[in-house]
Protein backbone atom coordinates (compact mmCIF):
# COMPACT_ATOMS: atom_id res chain seq x y z
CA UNK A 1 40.08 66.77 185.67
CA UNK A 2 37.13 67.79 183.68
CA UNK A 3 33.63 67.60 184.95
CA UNK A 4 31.12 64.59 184.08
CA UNK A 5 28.86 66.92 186.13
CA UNK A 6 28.03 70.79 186.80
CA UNK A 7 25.44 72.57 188.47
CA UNK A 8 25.07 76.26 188.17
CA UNK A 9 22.81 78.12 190.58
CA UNK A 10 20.08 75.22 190.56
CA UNK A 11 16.68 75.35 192.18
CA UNK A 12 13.90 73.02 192.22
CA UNK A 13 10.73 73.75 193.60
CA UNK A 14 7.10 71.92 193.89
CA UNK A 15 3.88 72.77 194.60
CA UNK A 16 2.33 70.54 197.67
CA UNK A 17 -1.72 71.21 198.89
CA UNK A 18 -1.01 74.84 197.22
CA UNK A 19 1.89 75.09 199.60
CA UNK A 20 5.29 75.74 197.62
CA UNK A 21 8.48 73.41 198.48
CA UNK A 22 11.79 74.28 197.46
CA UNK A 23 13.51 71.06 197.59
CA UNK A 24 16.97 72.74 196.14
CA UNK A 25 18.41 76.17 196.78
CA UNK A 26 20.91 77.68 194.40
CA UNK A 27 23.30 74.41 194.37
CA UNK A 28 26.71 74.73 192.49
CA UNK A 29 28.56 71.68 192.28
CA UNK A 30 31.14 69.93 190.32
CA UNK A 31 31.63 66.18 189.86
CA UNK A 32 34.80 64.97 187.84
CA UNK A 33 35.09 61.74 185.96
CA UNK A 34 36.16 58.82 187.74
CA UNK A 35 34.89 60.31 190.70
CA UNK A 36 32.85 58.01 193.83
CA UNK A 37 30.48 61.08 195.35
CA UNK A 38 28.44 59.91 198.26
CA UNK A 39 25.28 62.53 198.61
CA UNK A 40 24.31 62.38 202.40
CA UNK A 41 21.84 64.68 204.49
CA UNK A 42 18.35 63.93 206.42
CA UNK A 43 15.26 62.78 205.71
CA UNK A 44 13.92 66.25 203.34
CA UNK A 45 17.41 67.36 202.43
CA UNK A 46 16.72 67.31 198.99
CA UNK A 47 18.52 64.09 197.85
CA UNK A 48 16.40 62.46 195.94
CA UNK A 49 15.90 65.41 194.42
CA UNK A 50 19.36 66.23 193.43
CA UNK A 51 19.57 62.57 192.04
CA UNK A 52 16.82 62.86 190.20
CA UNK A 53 17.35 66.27 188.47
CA UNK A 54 21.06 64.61 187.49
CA UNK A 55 19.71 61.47 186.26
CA UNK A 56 17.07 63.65 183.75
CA UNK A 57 14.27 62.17 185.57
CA UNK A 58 13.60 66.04 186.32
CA UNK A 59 14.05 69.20 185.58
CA UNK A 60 15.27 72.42 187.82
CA UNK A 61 12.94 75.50 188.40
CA UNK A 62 15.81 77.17 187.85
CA UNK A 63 19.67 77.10 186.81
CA UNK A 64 22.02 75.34 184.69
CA UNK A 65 23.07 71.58 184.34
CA UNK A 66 25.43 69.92 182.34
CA UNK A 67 25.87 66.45 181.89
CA UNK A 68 29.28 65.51 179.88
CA UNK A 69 29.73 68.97 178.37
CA UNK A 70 25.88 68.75 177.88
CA UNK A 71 23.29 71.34 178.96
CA UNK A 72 20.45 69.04 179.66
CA UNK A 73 18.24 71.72 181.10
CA UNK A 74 17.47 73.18 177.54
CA UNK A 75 16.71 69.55 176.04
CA UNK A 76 13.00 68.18 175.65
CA UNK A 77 12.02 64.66 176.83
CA UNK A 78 13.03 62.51 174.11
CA UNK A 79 16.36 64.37 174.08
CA UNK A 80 16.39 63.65 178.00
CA UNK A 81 15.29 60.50 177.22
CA UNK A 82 18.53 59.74 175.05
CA UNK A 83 21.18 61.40 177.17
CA UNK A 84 19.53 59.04 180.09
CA UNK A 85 20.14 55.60 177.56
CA UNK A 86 23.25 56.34 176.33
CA UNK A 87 25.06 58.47 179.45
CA UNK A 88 23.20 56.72 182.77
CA UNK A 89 23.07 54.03 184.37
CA UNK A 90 20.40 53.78 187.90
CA UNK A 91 20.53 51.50 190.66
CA UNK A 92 17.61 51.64 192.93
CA UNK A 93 17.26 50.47 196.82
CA UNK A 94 14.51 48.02 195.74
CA UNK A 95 16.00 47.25 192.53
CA UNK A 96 13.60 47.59 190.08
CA UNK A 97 14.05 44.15 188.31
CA UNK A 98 10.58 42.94 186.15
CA UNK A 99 10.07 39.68 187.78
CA UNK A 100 8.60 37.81 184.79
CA UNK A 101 12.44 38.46 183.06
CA UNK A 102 15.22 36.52 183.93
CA UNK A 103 18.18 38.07 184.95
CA UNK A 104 19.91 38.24 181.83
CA UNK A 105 16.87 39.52 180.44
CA UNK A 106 16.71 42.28 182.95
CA UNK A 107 20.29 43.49 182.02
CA UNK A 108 19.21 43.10 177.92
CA UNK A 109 16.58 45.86 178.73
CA UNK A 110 18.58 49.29 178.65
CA UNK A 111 19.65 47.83 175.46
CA UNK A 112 16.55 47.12 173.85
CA UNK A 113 15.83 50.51 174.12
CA UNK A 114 18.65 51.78 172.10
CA UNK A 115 17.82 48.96 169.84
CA UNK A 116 21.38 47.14 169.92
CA UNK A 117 21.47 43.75 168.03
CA UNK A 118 19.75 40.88 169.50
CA UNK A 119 22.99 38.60 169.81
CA UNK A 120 24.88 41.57 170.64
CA UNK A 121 22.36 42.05 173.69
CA UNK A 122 22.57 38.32 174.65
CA UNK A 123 26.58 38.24 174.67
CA UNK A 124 26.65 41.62 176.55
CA UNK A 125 24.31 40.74 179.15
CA UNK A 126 26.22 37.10 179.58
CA UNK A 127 29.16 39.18 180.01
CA UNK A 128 28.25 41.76 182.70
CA UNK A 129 26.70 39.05 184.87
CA UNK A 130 29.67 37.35 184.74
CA UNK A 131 31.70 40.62 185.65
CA UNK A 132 29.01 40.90 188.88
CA UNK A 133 29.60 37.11 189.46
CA UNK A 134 26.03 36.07 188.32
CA UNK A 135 26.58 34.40 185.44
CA UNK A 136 25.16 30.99 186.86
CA UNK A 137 22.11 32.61 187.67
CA UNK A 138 21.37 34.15 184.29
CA UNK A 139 18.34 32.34 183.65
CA UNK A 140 16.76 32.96 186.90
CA UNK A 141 13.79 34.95 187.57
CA UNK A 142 14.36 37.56 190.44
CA UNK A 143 11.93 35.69 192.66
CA UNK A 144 14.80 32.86 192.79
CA UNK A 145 17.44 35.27 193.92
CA UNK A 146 18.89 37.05 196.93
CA UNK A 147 19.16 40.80 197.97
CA UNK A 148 22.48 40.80 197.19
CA UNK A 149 22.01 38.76 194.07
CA UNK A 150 19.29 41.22 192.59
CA UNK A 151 21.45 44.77 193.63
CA UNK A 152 24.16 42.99 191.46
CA UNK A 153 22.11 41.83 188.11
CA UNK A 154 20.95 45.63 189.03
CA UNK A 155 24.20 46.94 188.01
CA UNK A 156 24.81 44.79 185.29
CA UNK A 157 21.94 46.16 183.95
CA UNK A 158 22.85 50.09 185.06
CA UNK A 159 26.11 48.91 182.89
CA UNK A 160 24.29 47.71 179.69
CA UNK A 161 25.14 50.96 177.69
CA UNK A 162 28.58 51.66 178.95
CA UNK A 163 27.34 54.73 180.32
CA UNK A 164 29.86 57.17 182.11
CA UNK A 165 27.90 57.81 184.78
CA UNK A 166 25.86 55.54 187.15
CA UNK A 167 23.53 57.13 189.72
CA UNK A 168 22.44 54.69 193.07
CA UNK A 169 19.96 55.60 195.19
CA UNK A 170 20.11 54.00 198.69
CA UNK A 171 21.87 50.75 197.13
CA UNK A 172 22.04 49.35 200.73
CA UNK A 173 19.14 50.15 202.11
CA UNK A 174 17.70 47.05 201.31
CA UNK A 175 20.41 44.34 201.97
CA UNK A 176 22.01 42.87 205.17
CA UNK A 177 25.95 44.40 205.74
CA UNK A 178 27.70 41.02 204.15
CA UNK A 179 25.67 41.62 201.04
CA UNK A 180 25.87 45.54 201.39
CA UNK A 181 29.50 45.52 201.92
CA UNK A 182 30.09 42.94 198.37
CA UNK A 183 27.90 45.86 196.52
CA UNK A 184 29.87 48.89 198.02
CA UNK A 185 33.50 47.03 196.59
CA UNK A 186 31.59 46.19 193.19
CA UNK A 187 30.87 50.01 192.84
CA UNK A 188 34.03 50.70 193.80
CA UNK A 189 35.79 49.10 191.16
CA UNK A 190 33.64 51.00 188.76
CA UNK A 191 36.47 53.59 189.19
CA UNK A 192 38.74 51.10 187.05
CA UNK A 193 36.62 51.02 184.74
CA UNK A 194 36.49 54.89 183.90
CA UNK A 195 33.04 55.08 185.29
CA UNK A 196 31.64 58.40 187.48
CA UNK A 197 29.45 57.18 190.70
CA UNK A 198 27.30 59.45 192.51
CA UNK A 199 25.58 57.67 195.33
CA UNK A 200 22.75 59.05 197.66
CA UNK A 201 22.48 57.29 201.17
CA UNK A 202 21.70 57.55 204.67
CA UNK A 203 24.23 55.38 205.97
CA UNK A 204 27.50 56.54 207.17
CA UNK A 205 29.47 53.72 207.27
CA UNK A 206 29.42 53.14 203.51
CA UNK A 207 30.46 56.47 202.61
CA UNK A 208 33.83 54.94 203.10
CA UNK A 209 34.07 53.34 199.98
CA UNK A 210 33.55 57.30 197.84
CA UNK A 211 36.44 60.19 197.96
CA UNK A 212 34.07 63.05 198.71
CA UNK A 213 30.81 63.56 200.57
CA UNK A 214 28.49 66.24 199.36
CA UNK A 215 26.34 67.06 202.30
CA UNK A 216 22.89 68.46 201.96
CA UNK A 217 20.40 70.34 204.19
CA UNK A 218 17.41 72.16 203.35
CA UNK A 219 18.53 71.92 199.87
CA UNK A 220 21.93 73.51 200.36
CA UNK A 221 25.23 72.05 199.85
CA UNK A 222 26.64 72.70 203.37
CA UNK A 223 30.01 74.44 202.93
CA UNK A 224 28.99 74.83 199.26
């Protein structure tokens, strides 16, 4: 199956009190569509890192990515900045809702940004809350929700675009296991839906729910 995602030979590196850290080392790695990748390693591993770099959030010190047959490490920002609103989709550990929106308002941002219709945002928005199970809570402010309840107007959002791929970062970390466990089967019926996942997290027991773990240490792919 063709790749959604490639890495050739990518470093990343940062400077730190005039101290250099090289958070990658030489990664190569392929991700296929439709694939659930769970990214685990400690505390330093360079998972963030590797999220971030995919996401276009960042760039590599060195080597190749592509992104959908797309070599994102030659674009500028607001070419990054496209690929990411059209191709991406994030969930975050602490969500990242703006609590003065509702939560239909949250999931019309992504597409504000791309400038879709207004009733096309509105019936879109209606629609993937109702595919998360939210859609009585559409008008609520994320003050007035749960964990769980936020991590899935979250994804509704991260779906806004249709993008191929969506990208969570620690989408547990922040919810009890009942809530955890209802957001690890909604991602996993992303799958059905021709979506890629790629999902960085500490936890082991979750990495159930993905067909491969990519395992990181000292920003290597161990066994890669």
């Amino acid at each position: 199956m063709k790749a959604v995602i490639e890495l050739n030979h990518v470093s990343k590196s940062y400077k730190m009190d005039e101290v250099e850290v090289q958070a990658l080392k030489g990664v190569n790695l392929k991700i296929s569509r439709k694939e659930f990748v769970a990214v685990m390693g400690p505390s330093g591993s360079g998972k963030s890192t590797l999220l971030h770099i995919i996401g276009c959030l960042d760039r590599p010190t060195e080597g190749k990515i592509f992104l959908d047959g797309i070599d994102i490490s030659e674009l500028n920002d607001s070419e990054l900045a496209r690929v990411r609103g059209n191709k991406i989709g994030f969930v975050f550990q602490f969500f990242n809702l703006y609590p003065t929106l509702t939560a239909s308002e949250n999931v019309e941002l992504p597409m504000m940004i791309v400038e879709k219709d207004k009733n096309e945002r509105k019936r879109r928005a209606l629609e993937l809350l109702e595919a998360v199970g939210m859609e009585k809570r559409a008008e609520h402010l994320p003050s007035q929700l749960s964990g769980g309840e936020r991590q899935r107007v979250a994804i509704a959002r991260a779906l806004a675009n249709d993008p191929p791929l969506i990208l969570a970062d620690e989408p547990t970390g922040n919810l009890d296991s009942k809530a955890g466990k209802e957001i690890m089967v909604l991602l996993n019926k992303l799958q059905e839906t021709d979506k890629t996942v790629v999902m960085v997290t500490h936890e082991q027991h979750i990495t159930k729910y993905a067909e491969r773990i990519i395992r990181l240490k000292d920003g290597i792919v161990e066994g890669g």
